[in-house]
PDB file of N, CA and C in Angstrom:
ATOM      1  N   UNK A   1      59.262 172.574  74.436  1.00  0.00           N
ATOM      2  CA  UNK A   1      59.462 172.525  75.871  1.00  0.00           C
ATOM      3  C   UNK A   1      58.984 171.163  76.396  1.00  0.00           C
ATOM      4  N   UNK A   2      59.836 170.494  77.020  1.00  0.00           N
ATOM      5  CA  UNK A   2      59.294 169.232  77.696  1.00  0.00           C
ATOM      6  C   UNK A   2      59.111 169.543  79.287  1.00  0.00           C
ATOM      7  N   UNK A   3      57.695 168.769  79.222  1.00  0.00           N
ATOM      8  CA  UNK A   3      56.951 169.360  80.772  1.00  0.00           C
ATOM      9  C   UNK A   3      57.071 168.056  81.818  1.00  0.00           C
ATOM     10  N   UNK A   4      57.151 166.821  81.548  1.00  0.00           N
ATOM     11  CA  UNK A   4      57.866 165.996  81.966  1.00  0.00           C
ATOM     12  C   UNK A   4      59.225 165.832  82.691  1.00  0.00           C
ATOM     13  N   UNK A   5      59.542 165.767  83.623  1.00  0.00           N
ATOM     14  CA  UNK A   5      60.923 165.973  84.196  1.00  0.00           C
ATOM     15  C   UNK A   5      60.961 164.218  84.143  1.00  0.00           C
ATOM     16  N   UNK A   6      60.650 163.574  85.679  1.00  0.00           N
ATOM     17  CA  UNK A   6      60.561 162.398  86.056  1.00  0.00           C
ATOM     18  C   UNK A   6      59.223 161.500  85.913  1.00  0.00           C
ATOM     19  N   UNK A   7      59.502 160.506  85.660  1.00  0.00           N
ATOM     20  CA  UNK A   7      58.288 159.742  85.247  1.00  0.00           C
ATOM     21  C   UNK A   7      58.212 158.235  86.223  1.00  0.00           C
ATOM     22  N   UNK A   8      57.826 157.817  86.771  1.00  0.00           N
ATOM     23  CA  UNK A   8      57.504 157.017  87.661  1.00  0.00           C
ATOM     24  C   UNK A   8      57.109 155.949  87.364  1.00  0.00           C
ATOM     25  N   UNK A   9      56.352 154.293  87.101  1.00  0.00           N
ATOM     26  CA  UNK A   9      55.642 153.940  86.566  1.00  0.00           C
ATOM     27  C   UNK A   9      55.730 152.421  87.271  1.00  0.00           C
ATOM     28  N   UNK A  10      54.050 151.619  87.639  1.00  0.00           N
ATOM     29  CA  UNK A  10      54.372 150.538  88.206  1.00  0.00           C
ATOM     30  C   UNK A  10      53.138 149.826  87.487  1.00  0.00           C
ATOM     31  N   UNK A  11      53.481 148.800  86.996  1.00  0.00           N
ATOM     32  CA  UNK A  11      52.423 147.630  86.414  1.00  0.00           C
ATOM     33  C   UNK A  11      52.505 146.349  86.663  1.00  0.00           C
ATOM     34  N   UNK A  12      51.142 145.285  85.603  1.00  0.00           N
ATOM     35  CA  UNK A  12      51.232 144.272  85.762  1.00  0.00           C
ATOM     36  C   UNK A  12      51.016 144.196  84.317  1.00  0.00           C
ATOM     37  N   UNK A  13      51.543 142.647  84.209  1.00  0.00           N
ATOM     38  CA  UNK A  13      51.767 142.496  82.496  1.00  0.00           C
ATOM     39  C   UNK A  13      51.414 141.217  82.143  1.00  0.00           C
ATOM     40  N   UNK A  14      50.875 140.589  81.789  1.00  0.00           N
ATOM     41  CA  UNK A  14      50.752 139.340  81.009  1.00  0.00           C
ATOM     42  C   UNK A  14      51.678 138.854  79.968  1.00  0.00           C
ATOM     43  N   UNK A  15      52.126 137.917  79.701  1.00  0.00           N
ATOM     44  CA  UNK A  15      53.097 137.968  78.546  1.00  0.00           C
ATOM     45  C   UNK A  15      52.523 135.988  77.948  1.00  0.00           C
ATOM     46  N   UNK A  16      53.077 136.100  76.625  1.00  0.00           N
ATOM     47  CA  UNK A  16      52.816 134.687  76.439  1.00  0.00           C
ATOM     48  C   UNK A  16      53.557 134.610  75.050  1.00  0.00           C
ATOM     49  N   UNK A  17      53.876 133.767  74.392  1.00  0.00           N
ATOM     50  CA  UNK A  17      54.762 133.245  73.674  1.00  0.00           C
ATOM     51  C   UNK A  17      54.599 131.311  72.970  1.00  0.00           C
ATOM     52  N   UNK A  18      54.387 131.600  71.600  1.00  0.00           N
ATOM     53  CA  UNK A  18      54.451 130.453  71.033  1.00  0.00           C
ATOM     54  C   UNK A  18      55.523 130.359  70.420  1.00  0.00           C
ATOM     55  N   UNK A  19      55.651 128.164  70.951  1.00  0.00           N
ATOM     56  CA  UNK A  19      56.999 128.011  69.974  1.00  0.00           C
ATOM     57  C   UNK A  19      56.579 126.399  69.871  1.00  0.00           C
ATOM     58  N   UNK A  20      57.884 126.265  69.179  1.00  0.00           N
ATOM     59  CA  UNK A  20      57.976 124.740  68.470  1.00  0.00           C
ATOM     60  C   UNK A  20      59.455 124.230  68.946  1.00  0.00           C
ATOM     61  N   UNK A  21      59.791 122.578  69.556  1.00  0.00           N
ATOM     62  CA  UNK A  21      61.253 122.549  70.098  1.00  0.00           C
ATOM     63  C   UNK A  21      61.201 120.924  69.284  1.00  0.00           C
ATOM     64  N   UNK A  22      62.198 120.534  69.034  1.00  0.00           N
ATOM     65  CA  UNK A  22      63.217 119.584  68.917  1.00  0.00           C
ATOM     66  C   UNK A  22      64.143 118.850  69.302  1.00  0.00           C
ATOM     67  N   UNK A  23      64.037 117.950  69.731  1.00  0.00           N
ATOM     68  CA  UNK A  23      65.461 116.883  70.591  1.00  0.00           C
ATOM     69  C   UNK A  23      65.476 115.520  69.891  1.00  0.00           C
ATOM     70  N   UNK A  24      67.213 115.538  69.459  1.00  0.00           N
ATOM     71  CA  UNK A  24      67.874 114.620  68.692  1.00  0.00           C
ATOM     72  C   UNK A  24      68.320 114.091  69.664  1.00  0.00           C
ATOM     73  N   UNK A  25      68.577 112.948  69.537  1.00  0.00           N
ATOM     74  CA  UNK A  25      69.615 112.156  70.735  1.00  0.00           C
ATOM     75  C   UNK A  25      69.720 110.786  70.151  1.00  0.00           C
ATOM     76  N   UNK A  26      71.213 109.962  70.203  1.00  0.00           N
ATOM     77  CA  UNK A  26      71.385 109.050  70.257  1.00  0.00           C
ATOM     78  C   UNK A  26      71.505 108.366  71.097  1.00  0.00           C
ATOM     79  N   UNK A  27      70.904 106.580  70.950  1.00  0.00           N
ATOM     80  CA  UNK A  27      70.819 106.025  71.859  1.00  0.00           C
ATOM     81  C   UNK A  27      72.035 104.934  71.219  1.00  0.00           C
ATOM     82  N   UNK A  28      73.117 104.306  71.897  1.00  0.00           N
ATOM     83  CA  UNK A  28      74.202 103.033  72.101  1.00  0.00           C
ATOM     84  C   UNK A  28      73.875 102.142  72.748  1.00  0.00           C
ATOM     85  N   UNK A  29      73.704 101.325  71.500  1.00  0.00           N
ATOM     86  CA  UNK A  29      73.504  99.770  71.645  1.00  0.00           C
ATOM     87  C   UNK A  29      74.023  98.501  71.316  1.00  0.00           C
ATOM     88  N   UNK A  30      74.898  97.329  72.023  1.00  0.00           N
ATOM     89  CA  UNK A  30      75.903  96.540  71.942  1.00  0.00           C
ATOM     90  C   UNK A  30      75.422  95.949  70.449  1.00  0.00           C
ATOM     91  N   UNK A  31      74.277  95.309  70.276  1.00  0.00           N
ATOM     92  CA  UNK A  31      73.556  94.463  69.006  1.00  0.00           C
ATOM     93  C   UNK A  31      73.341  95.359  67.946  1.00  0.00           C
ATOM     94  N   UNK A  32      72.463  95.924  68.154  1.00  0.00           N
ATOM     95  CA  UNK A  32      72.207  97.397  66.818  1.00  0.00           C
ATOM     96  C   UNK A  32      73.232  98.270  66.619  1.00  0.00           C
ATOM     97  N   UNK A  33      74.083  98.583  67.556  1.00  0.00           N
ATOM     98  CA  UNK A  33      74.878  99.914  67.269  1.00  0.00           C
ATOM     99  C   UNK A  33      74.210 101.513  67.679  1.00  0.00           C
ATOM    100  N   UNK A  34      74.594 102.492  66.974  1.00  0.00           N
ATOM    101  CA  UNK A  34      73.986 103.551  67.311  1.00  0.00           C
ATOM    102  C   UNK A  34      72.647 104.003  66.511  1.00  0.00           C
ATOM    103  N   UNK A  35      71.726 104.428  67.994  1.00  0.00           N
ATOM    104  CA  UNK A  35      70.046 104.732  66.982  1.00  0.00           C
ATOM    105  C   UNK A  35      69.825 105.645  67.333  1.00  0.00           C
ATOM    106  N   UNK A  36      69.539 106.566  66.064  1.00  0.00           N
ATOM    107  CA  UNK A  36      69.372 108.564  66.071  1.00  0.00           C
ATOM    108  C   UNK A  36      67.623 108.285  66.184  1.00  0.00           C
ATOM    109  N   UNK A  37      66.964 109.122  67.386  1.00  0.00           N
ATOM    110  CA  UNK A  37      65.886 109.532  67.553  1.00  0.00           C
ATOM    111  C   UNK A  37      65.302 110.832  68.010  1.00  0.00           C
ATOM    112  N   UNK A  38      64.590 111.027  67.339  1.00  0.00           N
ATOM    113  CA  UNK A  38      64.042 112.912  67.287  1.00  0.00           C
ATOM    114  C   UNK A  38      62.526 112.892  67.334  1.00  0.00           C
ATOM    115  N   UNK A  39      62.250 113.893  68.894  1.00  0.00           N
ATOM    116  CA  UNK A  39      60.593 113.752  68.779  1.00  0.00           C
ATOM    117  C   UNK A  39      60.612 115.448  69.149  1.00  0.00           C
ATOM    118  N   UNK A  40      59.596 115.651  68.961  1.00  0.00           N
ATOM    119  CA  UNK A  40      58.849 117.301  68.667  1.00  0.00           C
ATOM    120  C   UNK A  40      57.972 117.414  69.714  1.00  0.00           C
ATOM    121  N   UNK A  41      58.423 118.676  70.449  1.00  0.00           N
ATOM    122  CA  UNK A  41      57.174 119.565  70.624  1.00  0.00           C
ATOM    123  C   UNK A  41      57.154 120.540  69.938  1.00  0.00           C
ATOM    124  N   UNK A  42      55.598 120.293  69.210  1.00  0.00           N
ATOM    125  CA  UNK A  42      54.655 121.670  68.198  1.00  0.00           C
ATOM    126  C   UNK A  42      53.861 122.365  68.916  1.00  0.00           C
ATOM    127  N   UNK A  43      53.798 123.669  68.297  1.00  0.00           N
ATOM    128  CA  UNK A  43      52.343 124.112  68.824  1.00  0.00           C
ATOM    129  C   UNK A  43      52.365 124.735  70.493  1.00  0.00           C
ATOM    130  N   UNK A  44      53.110 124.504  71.096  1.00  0.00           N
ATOM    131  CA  UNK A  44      53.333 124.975  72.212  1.00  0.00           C
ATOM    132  C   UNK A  44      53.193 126.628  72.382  1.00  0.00           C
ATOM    133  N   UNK A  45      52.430 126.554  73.834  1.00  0.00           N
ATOM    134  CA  UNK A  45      52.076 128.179  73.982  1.00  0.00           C
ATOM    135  C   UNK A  45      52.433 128.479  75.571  1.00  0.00           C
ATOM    136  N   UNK A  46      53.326 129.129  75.577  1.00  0.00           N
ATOM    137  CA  UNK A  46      54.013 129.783  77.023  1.00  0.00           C
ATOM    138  C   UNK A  46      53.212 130.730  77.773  1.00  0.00           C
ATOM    139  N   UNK A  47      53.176 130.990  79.250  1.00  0.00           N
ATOM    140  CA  UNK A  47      52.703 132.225  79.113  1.00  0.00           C
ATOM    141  C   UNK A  47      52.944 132.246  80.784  1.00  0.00           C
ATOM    142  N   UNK A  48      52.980 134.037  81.010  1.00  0.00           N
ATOM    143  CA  UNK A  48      53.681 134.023  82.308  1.00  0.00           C
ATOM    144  C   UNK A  48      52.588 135.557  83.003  1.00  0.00           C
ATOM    145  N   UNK A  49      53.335 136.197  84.090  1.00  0.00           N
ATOM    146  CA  UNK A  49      52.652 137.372  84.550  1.00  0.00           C
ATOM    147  C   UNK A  49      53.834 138.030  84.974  1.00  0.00           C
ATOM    148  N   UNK A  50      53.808 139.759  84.564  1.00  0.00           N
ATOM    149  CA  UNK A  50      55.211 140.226  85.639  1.00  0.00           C
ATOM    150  C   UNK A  50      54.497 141.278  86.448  1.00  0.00           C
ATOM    151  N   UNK A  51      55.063 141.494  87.021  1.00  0.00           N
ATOM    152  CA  UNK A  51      55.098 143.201  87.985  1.00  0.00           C
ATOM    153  C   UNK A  51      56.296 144.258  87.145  1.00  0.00           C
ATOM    154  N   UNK A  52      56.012 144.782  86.756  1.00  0.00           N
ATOM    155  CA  UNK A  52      56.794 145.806  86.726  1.00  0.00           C
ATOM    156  C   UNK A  52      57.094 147.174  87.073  1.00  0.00           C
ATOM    157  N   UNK A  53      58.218 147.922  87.587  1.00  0.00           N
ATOM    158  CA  UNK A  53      58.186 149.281  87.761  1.00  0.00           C
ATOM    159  C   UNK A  53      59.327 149.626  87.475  1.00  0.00           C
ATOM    160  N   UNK A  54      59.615 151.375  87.649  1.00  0.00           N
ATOM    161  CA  UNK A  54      60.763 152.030  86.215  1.00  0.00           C
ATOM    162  C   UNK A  54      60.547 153.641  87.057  1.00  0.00           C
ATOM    163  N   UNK A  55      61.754 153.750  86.583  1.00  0.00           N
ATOM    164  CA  UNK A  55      61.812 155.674  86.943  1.00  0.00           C
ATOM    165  C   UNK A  55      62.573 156.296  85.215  1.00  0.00           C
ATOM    166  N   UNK A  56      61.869 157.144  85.007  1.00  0.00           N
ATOM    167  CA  UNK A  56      62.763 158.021  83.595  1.00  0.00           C
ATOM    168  C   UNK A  56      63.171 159.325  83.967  1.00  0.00           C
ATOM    169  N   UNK A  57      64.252 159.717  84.044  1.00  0.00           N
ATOM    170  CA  UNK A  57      64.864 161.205  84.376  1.00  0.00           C
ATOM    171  C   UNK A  57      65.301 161.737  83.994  1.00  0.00           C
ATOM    172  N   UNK A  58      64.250 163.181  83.315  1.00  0.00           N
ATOM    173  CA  UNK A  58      65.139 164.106  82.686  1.00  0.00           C
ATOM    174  C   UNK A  58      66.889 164.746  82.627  1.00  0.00           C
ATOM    175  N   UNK A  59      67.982 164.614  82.362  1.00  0.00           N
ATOM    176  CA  UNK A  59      69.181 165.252  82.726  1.00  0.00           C
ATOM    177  C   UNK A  59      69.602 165.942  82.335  1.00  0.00           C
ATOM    178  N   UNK A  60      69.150 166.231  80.969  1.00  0.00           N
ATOM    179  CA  UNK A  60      69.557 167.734  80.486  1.00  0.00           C
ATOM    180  C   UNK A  60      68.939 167.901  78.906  1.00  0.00           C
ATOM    181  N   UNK A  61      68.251 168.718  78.930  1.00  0.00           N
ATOM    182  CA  UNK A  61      67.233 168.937  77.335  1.00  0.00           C
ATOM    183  C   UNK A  61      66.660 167.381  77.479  1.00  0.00           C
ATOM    184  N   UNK A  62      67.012 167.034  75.567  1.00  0.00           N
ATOM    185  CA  UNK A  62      66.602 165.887  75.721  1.00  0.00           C
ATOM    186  C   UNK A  62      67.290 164.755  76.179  1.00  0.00           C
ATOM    187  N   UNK A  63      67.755 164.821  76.853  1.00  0.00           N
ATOM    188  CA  UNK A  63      68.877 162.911  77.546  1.00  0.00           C
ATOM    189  C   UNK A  63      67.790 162.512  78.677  1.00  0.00           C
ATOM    190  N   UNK A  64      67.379 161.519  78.574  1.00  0.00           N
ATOM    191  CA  UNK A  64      66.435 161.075  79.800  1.00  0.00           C
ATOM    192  C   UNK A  64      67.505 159.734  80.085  1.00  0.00           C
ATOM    193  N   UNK A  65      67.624 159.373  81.557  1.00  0.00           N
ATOM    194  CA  UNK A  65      68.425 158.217  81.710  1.00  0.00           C
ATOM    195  C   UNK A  65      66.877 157.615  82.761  1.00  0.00           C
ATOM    196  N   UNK A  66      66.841 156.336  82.301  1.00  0.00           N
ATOM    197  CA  UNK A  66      65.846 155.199  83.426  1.00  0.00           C
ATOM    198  C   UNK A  66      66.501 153.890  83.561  1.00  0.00           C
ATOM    199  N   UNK A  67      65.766 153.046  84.366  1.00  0.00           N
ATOM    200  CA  UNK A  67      65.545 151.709  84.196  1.00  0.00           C
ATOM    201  C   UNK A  67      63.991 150.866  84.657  1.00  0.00           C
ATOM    202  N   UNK A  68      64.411 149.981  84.550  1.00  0.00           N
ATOM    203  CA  UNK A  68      62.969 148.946  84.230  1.00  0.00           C
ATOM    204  C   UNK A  68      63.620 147.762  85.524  1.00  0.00           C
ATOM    205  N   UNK A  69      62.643 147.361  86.086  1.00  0.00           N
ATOM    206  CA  UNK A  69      62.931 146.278  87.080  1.00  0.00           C
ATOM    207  C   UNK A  69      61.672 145.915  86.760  1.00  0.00           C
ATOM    208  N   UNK A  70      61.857 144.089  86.851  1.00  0.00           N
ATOM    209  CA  UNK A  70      60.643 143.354  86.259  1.00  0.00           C
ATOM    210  C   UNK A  70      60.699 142.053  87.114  1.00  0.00           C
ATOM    211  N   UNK A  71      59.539 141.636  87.886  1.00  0.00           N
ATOM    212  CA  UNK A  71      59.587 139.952  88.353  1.00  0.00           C
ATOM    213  C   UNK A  71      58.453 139.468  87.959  1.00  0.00           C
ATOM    214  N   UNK A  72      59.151 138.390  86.908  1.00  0.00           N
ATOM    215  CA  UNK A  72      58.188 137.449  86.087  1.00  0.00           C
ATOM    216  C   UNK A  72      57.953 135.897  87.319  1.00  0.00           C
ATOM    217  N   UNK A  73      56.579 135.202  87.608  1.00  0.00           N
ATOM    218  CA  UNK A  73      55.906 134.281  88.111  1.00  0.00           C
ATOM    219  C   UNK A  73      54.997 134.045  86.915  1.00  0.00           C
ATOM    220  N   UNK A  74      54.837 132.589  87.888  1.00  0.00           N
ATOM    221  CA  UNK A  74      53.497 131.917  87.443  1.00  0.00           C
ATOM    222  C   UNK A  74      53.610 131.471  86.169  1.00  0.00           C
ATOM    223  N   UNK A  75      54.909 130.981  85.483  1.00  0.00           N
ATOM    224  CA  UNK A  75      55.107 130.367  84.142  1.00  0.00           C
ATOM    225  C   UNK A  75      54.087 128.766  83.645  1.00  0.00           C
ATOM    226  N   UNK A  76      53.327 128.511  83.026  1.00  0.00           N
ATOM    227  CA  UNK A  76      53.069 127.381  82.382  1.00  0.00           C
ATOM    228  C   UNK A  76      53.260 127.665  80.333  1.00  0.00           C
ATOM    229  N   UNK A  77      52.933 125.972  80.369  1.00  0.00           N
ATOM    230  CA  UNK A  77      53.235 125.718  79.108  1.00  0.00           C
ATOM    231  C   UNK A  77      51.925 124.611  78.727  1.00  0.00           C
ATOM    232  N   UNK A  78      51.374 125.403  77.541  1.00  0.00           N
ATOM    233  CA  UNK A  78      50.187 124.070  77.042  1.00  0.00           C
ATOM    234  C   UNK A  78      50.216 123.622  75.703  1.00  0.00           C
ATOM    235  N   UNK A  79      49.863 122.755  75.576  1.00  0.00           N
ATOM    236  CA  UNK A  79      50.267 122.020  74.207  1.00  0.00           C
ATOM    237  C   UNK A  79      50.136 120.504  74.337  1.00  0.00           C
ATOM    238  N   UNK A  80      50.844 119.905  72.794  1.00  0.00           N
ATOM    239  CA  UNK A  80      51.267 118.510  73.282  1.00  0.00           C
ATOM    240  C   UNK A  80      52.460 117.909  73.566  1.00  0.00           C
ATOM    241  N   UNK A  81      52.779 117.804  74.932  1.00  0.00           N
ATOM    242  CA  UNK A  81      54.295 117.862  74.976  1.00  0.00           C
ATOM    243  C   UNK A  81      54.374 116.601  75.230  1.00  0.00           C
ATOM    244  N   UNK A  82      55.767 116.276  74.186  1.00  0.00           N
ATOM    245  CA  UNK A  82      56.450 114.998  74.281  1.00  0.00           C
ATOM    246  C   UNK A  82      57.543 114.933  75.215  1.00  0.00           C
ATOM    247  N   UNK A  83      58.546 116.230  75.957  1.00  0.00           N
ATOM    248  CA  UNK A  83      59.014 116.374  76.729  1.00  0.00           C
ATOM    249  C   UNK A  83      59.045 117.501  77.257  1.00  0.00           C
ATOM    250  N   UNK A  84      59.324 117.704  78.578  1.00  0.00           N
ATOM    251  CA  UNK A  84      59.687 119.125  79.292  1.00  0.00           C
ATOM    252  C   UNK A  84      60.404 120.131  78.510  1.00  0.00           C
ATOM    253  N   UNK A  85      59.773 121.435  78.068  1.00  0.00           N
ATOM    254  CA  UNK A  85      60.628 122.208  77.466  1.00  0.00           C
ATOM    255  C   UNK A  85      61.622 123.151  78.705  1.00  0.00           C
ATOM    256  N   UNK A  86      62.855 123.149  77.637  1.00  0.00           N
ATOM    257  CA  UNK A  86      63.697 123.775  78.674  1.00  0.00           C
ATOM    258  C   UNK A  86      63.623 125.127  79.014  1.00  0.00           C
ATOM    259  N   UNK A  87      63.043 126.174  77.486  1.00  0.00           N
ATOM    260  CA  UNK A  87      62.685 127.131  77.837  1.00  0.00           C
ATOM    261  C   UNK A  87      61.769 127.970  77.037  1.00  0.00           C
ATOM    262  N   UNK A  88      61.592 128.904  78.117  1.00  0.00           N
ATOM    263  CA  UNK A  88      60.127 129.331  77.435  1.00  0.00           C
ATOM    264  C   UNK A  88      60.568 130.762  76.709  1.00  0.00           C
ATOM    265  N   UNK A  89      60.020 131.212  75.535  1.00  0.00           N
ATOM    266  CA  UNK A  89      61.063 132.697  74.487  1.00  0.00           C
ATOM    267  C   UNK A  89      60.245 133.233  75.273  1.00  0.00           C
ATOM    268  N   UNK A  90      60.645 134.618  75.239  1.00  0.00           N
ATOM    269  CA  UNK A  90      60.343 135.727  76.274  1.00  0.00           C
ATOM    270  C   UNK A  90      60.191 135.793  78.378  1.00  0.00           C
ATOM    271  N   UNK A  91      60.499 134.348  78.422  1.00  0.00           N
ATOM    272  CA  UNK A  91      60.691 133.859  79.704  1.00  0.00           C
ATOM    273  C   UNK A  91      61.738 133.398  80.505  1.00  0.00           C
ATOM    274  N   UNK A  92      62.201 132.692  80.098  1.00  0.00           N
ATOM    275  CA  UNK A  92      63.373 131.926  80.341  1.00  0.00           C
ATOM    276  C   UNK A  92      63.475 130.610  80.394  1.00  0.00           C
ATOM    277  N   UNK A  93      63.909 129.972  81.285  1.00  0.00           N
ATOM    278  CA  UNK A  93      64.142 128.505  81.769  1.00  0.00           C
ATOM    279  C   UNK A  93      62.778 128.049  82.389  1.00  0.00           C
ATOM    280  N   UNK A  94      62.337 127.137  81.726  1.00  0.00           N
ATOM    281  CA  UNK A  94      60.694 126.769  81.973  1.00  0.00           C
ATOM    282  C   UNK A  94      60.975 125.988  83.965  1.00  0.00           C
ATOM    283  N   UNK A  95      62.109 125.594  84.089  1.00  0.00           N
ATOM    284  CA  UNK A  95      62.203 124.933  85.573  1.00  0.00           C
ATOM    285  C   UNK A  95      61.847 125.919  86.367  1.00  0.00           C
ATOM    286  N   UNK A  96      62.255 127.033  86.352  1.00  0.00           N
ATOM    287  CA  UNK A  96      62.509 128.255  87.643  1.00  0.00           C
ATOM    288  C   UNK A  96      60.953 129.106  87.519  1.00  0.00           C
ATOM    289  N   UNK A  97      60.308 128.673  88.627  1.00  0.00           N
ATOM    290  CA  UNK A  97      59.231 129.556  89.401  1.00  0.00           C
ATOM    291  C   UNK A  97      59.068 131.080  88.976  1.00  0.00           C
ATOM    292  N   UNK A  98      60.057 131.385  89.540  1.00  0.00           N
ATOM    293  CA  UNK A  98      60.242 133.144  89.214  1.00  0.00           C
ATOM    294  C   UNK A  98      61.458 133.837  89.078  1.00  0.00           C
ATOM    295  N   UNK A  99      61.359 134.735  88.304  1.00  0.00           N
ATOM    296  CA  UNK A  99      62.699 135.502  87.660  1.00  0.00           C
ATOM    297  C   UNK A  99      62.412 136.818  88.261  1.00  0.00           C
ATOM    298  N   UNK A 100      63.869 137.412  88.414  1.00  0.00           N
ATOM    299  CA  UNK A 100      64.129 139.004  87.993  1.00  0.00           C
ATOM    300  C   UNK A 100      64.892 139.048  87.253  1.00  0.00           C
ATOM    301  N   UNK A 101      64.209 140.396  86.798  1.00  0.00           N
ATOM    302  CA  UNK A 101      65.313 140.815  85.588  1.00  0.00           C
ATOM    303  C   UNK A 101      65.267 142.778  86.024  1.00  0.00           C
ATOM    304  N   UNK A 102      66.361 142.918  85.570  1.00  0.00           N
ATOM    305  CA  UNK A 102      66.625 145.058  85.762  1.00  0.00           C
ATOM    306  C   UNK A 102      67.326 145.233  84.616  1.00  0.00           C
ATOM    307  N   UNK A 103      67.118 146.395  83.694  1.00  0.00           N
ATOM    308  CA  UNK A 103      67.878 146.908  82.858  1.00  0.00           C
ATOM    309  C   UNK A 103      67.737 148.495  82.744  1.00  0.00           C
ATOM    310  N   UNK A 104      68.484 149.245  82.065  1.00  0.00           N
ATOM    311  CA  UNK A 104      68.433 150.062  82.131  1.00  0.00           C
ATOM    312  C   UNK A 104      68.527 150.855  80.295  1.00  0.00           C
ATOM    313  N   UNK A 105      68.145 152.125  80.818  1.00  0.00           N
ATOM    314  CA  UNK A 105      67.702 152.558  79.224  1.00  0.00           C
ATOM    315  C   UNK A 105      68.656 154.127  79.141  1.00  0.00           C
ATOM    316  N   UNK A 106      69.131 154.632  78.021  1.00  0.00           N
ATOM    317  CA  UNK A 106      69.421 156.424  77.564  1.00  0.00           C
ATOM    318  C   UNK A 106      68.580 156.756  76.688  1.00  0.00           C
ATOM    319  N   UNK A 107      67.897 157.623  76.801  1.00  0.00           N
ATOM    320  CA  UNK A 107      67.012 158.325  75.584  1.00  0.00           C
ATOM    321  C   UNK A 107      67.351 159.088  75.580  1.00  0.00           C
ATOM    322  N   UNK A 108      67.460 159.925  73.899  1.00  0.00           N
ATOM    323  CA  UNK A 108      66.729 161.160  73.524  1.00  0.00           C
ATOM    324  C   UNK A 108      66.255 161.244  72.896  1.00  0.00           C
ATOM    325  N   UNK A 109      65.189 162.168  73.119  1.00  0.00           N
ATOM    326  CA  UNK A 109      64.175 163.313  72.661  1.00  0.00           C
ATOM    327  C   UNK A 109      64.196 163.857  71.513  1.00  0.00           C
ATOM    328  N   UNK A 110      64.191 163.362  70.210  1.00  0.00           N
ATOM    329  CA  UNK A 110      64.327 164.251  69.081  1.00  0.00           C
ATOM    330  C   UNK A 110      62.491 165.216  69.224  1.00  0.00           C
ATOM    331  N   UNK A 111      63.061 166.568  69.119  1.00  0.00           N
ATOM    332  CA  UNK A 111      61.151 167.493  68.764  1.00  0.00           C
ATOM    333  C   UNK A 111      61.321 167.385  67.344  1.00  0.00           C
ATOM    334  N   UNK A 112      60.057 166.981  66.774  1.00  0.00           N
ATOM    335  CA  UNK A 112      60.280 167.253  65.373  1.00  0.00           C
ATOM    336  C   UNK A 112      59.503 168.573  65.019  1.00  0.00           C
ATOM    337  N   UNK A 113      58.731 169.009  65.740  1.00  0.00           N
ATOM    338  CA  UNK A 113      57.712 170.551  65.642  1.00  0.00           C
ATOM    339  C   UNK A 113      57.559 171.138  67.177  1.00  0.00           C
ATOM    340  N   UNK A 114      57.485 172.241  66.985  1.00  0.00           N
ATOM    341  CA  UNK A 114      56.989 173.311  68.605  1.00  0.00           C
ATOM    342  C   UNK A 114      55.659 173.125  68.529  1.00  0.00           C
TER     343      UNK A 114
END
């Protein structure tokens, strides 16, 4: 028996994320010709804050239908950066202040015992 019908739910979340980026680019030049240069950011560590909240609703036995609505702020990046990263994994686009994001979920319920 599930005693749960609707489930409600509102938080705050921390999130953070390490990575490593790469940029190749050529530079054209009348005397030299073309010069391939590639510098690194290593070691880089992302990290952001969201709000989140969500409804889950029972619809019949086990089928629960929800979704998740989330607004991520307050993105930085520390490390040694040789250039602006464009984006941050689990964040997005390191330019933009703040995001939303909404998705939505179907579950079921397998009981494996009463």
């Amino acid at each position: 028996m599930i005693l749960i019908k609707t489930f409600f739910f509102l938080g705050i979340r921390y999130g953070t994320s390490r990575f490593d980026e790469s940029l190749t680019y050529t530079v054209s030049d009348p005397n030299y010709g073309d010069l391939l240069f590639t510098t690194f950011n290593d070691g880089l560590t992302g990290s952001w804050f969201e709000i989140t909240t969500g409804l889950k609703v029972r619809i019949w036995k086990g089928l629960f239908l929800g979704f998740t609505g989330r607004f991520k702020f307050a993105p930085s990046v520390k490390g040694d950066i040789e250039f602006m990263p464009y984006d941050i994994p689990g964040y997005g686009l390191a330019s933009e202040n703040t995001y939303w994001g909404f998705n939505y979920q179907v579950f079921w319920r397998f009981q494996i015992r009463k």
